[in-house]
PDB file of N, CA and C in Angstrom:
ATOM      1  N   UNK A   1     -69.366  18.136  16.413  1.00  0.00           N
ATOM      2  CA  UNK A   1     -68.713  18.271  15.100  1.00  0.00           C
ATOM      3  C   UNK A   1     -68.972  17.026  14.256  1.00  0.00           C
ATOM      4  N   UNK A   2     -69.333  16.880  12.926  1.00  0.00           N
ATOM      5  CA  UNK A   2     -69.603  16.073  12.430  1.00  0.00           C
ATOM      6  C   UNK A   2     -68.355  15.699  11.479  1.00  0.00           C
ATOM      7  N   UNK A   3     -68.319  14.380  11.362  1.00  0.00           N
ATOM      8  CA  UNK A   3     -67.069  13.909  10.075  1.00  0.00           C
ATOM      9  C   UNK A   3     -66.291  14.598   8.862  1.00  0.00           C
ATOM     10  N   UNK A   4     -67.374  15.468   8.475  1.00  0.00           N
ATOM     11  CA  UNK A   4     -67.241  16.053   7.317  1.00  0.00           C
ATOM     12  C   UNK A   4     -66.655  17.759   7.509  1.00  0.00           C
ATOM     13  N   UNK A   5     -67.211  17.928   8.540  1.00  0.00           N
ATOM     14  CA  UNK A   5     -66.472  19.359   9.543  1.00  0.00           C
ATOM     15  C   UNK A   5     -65.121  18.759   9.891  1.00  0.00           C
ATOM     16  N   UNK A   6     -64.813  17.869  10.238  1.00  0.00           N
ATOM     17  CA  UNK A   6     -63.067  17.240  10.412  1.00  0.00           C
ATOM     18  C   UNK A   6     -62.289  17.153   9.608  1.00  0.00           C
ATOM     19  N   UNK A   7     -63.216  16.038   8.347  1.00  0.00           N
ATOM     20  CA  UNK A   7     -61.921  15.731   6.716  1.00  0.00           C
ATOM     21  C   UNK A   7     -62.150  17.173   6.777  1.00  0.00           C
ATOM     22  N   UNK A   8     -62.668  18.462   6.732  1.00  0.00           N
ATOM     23  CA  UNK A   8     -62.157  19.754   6.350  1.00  0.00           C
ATOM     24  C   UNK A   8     -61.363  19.946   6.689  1.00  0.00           C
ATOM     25  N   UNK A   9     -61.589  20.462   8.211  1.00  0.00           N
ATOM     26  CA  UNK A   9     -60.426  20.571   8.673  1.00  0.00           C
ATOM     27  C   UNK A   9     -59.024  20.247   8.457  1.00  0.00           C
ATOM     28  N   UNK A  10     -58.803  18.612   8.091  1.00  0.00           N
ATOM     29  CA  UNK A  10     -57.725  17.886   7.787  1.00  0.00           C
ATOM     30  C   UNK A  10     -57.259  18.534   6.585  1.00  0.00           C
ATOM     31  N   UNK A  11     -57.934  18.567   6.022  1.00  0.00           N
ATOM     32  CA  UNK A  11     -57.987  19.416   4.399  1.00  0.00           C
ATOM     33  C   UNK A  11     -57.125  20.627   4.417  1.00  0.00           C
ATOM     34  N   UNK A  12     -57.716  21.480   5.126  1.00  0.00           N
ATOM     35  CA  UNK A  12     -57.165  22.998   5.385  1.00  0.00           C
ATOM     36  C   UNK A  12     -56.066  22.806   6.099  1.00  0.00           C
ATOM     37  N   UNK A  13     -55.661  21.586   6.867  1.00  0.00           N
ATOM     38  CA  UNK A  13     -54.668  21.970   7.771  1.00  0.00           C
ATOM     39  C   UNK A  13     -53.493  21.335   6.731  1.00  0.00           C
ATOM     40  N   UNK A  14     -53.242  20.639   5.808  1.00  0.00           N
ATOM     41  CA  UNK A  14     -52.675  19.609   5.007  1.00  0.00           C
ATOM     42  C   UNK A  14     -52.190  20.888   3.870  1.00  0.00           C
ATOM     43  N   UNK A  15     -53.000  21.721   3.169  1.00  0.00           N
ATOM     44  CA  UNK A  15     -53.167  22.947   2.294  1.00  0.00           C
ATOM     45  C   UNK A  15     -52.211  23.928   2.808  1.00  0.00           C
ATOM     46  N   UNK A  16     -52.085  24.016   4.486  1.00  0.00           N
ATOM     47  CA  UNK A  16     -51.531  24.937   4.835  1.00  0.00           C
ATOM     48  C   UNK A  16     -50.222  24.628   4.980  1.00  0.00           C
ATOM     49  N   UNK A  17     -49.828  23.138   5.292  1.00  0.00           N
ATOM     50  CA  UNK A  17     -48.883  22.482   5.268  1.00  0.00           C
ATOM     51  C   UNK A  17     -47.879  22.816   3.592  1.00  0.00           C
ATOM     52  N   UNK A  18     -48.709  22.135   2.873  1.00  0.00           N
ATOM     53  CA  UNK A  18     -48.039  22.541   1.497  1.00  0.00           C
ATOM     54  C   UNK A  18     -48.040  23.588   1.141  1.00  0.00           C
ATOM     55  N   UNK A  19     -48.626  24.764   1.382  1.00  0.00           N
ATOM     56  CA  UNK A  19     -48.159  25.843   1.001  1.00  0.00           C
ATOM     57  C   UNK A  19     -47.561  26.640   1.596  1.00  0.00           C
ATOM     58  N   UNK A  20     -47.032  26.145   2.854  1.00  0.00           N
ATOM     59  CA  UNK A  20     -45.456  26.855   3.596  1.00  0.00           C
ATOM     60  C   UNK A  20     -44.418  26.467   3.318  1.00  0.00           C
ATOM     61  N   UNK A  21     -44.950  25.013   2.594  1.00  0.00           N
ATOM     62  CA  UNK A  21     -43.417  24.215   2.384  1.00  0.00           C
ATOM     63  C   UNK A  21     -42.931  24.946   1.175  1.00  0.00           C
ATOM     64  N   UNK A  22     -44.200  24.773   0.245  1.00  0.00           N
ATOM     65  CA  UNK A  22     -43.806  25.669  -0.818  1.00  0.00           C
ATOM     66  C   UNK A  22     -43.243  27.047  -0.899  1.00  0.00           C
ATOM     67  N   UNK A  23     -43.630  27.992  -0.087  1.00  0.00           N
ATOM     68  CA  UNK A  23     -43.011  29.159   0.349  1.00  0.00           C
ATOM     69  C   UNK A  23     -42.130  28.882   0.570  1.00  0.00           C
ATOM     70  N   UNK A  24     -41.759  27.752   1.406  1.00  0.00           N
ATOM     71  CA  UNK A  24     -40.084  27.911   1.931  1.00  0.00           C
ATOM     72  C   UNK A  24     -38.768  27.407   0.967  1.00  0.00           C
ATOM     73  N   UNK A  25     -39.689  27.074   0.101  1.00  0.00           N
ATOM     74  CA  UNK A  25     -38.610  26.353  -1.062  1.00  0.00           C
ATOM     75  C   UNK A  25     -38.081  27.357  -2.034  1.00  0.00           C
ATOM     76  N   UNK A  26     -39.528  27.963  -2.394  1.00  0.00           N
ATOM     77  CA  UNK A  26     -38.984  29.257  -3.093  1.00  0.00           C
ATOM     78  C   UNK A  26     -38.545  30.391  -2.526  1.00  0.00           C
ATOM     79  N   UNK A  27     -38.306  30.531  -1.119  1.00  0.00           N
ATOM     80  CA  UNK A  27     -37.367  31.460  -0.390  1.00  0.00           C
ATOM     81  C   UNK A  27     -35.918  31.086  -0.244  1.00  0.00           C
ATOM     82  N   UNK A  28     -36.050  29.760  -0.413  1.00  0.00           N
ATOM     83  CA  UNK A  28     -34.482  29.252   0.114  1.00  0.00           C
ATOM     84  C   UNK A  28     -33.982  29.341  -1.936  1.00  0.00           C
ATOM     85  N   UNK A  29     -35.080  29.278  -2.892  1.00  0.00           N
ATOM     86  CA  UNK A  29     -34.071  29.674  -4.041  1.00  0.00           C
ATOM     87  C   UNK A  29     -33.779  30.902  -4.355  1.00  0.00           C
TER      88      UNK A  29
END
């Protein structure tokens, strides 16, 4: 795997992060 296959990764996993949080914010309003 090369560096740039990882910051993706990090990327997508960070994206997925904020957009559950976000889901969960606008479920709890």
């Amino acid at each position: 795997m090369s560096k740039s296959d990882m910051a993706k990764l990090k990327i997508k996993k960070w994206l997925l992060l904020d957009t559950a949080d976000l889901a969960r914010s606008f479920l709890y309003f």
